[in-house]
Protein backbone atom coordinates (compact mmCIF):
# COMPACT_ATOMS: atom_id res chain seq x y z
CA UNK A 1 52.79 58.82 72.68
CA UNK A 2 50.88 56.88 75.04
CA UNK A 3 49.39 53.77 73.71
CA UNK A 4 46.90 53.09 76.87
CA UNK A 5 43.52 51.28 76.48
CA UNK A 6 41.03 49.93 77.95
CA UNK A 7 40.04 46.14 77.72
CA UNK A 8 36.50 46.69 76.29
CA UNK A 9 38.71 49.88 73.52
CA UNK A 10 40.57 46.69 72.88
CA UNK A 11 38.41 43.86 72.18
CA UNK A 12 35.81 46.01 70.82
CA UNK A 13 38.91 47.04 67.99
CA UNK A 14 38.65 43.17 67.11
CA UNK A 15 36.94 43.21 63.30
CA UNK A 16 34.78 40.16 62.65
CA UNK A 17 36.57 37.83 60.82
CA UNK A 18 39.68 38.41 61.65
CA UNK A 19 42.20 35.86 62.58
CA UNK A 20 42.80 36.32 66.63
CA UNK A 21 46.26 34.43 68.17
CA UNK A 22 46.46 34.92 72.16
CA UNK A 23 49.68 34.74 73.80
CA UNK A 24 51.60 32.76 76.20
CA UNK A 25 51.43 28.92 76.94
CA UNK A 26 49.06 25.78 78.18
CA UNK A 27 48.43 27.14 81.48
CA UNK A 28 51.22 29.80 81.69
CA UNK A 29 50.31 33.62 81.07
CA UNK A 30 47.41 33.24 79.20
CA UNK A 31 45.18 36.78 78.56
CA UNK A 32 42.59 35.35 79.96
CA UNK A 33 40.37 38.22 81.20
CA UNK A 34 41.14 39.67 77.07
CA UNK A 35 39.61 36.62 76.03
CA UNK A 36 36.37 36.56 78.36
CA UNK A 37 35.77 39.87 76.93
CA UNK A 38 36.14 39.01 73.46
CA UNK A 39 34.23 36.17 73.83
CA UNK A 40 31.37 37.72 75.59
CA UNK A 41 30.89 39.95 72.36
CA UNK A 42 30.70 36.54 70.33
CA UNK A 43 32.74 38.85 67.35
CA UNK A 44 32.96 35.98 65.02
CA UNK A 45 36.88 35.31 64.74
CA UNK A 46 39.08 32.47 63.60
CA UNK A 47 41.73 31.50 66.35
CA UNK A 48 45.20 30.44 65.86
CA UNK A 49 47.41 29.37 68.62
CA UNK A 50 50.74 27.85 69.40
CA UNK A 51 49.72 26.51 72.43
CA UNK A 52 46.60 26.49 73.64
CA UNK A 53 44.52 26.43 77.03
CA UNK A 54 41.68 27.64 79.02
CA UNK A 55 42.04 30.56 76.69
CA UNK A 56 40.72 28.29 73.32
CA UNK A 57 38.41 26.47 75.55
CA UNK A 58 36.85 29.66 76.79
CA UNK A 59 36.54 31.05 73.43
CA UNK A 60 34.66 27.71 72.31
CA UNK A 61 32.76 27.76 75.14
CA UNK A 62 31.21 31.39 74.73
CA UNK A 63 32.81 32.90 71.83
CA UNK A 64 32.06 32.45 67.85
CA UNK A 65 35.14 30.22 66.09
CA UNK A 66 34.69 29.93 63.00
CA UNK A 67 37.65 28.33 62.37
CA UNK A 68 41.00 26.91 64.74
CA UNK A 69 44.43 26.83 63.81
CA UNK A 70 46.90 25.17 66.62
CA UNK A 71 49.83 23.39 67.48
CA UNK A 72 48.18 22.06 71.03
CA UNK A 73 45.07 22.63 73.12
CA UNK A 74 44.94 21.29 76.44
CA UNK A 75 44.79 21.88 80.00
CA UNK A 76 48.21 20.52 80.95
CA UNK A 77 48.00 18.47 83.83
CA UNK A 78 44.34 18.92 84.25
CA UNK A 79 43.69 17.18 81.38
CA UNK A 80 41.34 18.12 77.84
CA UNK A 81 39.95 20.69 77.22
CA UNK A 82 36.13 20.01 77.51
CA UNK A 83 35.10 22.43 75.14
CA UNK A 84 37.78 21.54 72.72
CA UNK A 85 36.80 17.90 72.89
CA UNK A 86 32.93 18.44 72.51
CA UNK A 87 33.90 20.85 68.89
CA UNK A 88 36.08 18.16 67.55
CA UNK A 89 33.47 15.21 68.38
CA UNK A 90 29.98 16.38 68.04
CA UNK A 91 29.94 19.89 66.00
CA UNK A 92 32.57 19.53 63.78
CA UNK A 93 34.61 22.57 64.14
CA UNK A 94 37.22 22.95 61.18
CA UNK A 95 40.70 22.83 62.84
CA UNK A 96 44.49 23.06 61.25
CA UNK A 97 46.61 21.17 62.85
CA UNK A 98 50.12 21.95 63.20
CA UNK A 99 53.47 20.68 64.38
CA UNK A 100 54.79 22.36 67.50
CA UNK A 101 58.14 22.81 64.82
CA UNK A 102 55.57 23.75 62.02
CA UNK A 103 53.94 26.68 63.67
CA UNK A 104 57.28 27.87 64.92
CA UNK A 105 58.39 28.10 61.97
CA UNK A 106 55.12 29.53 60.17
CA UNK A 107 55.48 32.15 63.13
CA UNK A 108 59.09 32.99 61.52
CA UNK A 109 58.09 33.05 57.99
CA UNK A 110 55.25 35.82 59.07
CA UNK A 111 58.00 37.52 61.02
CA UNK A 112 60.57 37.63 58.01
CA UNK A 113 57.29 38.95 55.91
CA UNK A 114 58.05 35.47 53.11
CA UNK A 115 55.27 33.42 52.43
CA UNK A 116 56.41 30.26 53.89
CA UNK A 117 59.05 28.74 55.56
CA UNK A 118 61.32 25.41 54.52
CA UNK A 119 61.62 23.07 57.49
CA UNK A 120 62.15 19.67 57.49
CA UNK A 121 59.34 18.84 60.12
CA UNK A 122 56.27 17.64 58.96
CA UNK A 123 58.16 14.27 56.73
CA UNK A 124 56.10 11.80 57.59
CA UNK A 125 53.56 13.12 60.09
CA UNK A 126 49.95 12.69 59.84
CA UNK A 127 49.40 16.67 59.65
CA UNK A 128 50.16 16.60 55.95
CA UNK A 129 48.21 13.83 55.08
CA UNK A 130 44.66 15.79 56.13
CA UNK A 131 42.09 17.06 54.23
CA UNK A 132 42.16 20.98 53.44
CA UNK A 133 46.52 21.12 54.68
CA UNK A 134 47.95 24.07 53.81
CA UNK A 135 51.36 22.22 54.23
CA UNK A 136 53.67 21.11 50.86
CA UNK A 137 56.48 18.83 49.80
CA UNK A 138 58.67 20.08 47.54
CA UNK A 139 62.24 19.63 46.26
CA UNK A 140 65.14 21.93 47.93
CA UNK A 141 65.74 24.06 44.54
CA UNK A 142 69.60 23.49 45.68
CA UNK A 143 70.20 20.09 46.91
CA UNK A 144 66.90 18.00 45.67
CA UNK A 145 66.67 17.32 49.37
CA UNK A 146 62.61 16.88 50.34
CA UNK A 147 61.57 19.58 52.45
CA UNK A 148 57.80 20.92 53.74
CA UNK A 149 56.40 24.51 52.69
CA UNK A 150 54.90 26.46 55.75
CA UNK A 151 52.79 28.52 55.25
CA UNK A 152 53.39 32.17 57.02
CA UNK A 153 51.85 32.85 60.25
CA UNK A 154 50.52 36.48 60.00
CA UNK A 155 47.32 37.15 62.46
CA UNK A 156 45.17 39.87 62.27
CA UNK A 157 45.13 40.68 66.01
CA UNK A 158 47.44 39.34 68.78
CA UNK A 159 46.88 39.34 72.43
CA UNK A 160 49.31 38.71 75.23
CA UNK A 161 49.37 39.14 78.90
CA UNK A 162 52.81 40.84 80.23
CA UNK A 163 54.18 40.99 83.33
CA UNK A 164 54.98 44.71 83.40
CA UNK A 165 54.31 47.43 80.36
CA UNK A 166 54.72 51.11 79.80
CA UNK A 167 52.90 53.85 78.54
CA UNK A 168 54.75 53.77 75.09
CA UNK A 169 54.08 49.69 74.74
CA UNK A 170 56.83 48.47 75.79
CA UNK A 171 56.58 45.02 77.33
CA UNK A 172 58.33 42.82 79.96
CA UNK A 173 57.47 39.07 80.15
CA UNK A 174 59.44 37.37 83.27
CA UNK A 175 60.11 33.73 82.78
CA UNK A 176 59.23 31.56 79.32
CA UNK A 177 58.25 34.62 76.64
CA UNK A 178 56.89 30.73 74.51
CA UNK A 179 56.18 32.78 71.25
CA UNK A 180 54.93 35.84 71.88
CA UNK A 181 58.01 38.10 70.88
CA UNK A 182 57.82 36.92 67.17
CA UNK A 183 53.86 36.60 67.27
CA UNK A 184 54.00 40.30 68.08
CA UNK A 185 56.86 41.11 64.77
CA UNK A 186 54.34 38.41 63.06
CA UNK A 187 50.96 39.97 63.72
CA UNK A 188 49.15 43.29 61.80
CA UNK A 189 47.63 44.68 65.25
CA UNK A 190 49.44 43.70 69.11
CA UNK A 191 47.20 44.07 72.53
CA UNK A 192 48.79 44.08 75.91
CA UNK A 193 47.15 43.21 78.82
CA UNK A 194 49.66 43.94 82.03
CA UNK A 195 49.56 43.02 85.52
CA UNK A 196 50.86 46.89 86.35
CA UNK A 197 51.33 49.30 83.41
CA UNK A 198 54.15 52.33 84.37
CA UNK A 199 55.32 55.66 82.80
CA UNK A 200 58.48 53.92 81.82
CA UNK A 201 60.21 50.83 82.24
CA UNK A 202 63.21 50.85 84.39
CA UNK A 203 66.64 50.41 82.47
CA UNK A 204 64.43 49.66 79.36
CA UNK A 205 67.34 48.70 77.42
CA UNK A 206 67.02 46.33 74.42
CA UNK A 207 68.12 43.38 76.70
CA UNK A 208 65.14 43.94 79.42
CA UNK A 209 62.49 44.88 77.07
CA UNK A 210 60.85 41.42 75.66
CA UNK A 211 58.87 43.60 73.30
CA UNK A 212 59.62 46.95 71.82
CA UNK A 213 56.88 49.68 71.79
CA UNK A 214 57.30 49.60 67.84
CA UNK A 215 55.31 46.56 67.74
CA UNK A 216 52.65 47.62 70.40
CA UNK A 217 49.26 48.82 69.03
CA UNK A 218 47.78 49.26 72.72
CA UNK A 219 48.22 48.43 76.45
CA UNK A 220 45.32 48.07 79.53
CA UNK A 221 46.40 47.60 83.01
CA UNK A 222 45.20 44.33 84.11
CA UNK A 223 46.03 43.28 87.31
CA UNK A 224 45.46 39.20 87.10
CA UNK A 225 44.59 39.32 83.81
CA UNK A 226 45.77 35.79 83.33
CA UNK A 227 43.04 34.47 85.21
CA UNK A 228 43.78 31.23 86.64
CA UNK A 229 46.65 30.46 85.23
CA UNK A 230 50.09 31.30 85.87
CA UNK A 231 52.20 34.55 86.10
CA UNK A 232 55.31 33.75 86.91
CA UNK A 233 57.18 34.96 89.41
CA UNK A 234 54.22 36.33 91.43
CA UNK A 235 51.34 34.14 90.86
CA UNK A 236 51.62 30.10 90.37
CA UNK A 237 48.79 28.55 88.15
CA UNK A 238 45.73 28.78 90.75
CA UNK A 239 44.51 24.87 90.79
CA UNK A 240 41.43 25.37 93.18
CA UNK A 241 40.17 27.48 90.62
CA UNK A 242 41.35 26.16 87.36
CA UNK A 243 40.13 22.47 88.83
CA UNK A 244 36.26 24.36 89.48
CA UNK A 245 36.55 25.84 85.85
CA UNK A 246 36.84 22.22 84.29
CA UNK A 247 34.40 20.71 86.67
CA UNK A 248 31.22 23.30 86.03
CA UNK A 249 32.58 25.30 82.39
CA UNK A 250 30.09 22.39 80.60
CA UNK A 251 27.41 24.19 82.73
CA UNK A 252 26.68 27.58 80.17
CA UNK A 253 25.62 30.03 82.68
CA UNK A 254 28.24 29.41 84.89
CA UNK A 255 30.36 29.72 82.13
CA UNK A 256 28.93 33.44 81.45
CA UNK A 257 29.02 34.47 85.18
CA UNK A 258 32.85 33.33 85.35
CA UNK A 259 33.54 34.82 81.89
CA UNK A 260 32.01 38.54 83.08
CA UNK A 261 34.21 38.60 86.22
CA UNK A 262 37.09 37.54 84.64
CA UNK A 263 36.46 40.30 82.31
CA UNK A 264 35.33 42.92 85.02
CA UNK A 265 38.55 42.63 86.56
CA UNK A 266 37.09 40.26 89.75
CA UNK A 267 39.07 37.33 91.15
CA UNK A 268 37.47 34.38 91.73
């Protein structure tokens, strides 16, 4: 069965509300031209990221967040994220903050379908200490040993940007997958966006597939779908354009203009 889509079938599926985690890493892979979609439509979502980018700073830039959930936002080398920074300071966006080690292993717990996970990060972090934290002490039933409750990671939608897809969902990622295979096993509904999308992957044994098609709700063809940043091994993170994007994305109908090519499948 062919699981093809296009980008606006996709975001358009996106119910208000729901909780929305994109794929990939900082400035590696992100679905960029997804996101400028979604947050052209302003569908009021809460985010939740491992590590975030241009993609969260797009989305607070244009989109509706009611709510973020990460482990990181940032622009890597390029510094913060300007959108990020002005929520946070001036209009009080409510945020959970996680460990990097937290949300990896909230991201398990949702994958093993448990409500949280035991982990030993989080002992004497700030993260637990903040108002509204879904985090918990509590005493290993076995040992007495202090340990922190996770809470599962379970999103409503997940989007990723692939390398290479087929027609039946499955997905190759070359180079650092970060979390998206267990986001996908994590998350109720999984969009692919894919630089070329094929009848079938070649040799699409269990070993070169990153994701199976069994966790793949739909697939669009995306050539540079990522945007500026990296898609390794064919495209390096593009730093002319990522360095214009933080010097004029304060500037809200420049903002739009970018966010509508990105989305209409034009390079900038």
């Amino acid at each position: 069965m062919s699981k093809v889509v296009s980008l606006d079938e996709m975001v358009a599926a996106v119910p208000p509300g729901a909780v929305v985690s994109f794929g990939g890493g900082g400035m590696v892979r992100k679905p960029m031209a997804a996101v400028a979609a979604l947050a052209l439509r302003r569908t009021p979502v809460r985010v939740s990221v491992f590590l975030g980018g241009p993609d969260v700073d797009l989305m607070l830039g244009l989109g509706d967040v009611a709510e973020l959930q990460f482990a990181y936002v940032g622009l890597d080398a390029l510094g913060l994220s300007p959108h990020y920074r002005r929520a946070r300071e001036k209009e009080g966006l409510p945020v959970v903050e996680w460990t990097e080690a937290m949300y990896i292993a909230g991201v398990e717990a949702g994958c093993r379908r448990v409500p949280f996970m035991p982990t030993r990060s989080g002992l004497g972090v700030d993260v637990m200490e903040l108002p509204g934290t879904p985090f918990a002490r509590f005493p290993c039933p076995l040992t007495g040993e202090m340990l922190t409750a996770v809470p599962a990671i379970t999103p409503d939608v997940f989007v990723l940007h692939a390398n290479e897809a087929d027609r039946a969902g499955n997905v190759r990622i070359t180079g650092d997958g970060f979390l998206d295979p267990q986001l996908a096993r994590a998350a109720t509904t999984v969009y692919v966006t894919a630089e070329r999308v094929v009848d079938r992957l070649g040799g699409a044994t269990e070993h070169e597939t990153t994701i199976s098609r069994l966790w793949v709700d739909g697939v669009a063809e995306v050539p540079e779908g990522s945007g500026f940043t990296a898609s390794f091994p064919g495209r390096p993170l593009d730093y002319r354009v990522a360095g214009e994007y933080v010097e004029r994305c304060t500037d809200p109908e420049w903002l739009r203009e970018y966010a509508g090519a990105l989305a209409a499948g034009v390079s900038r």
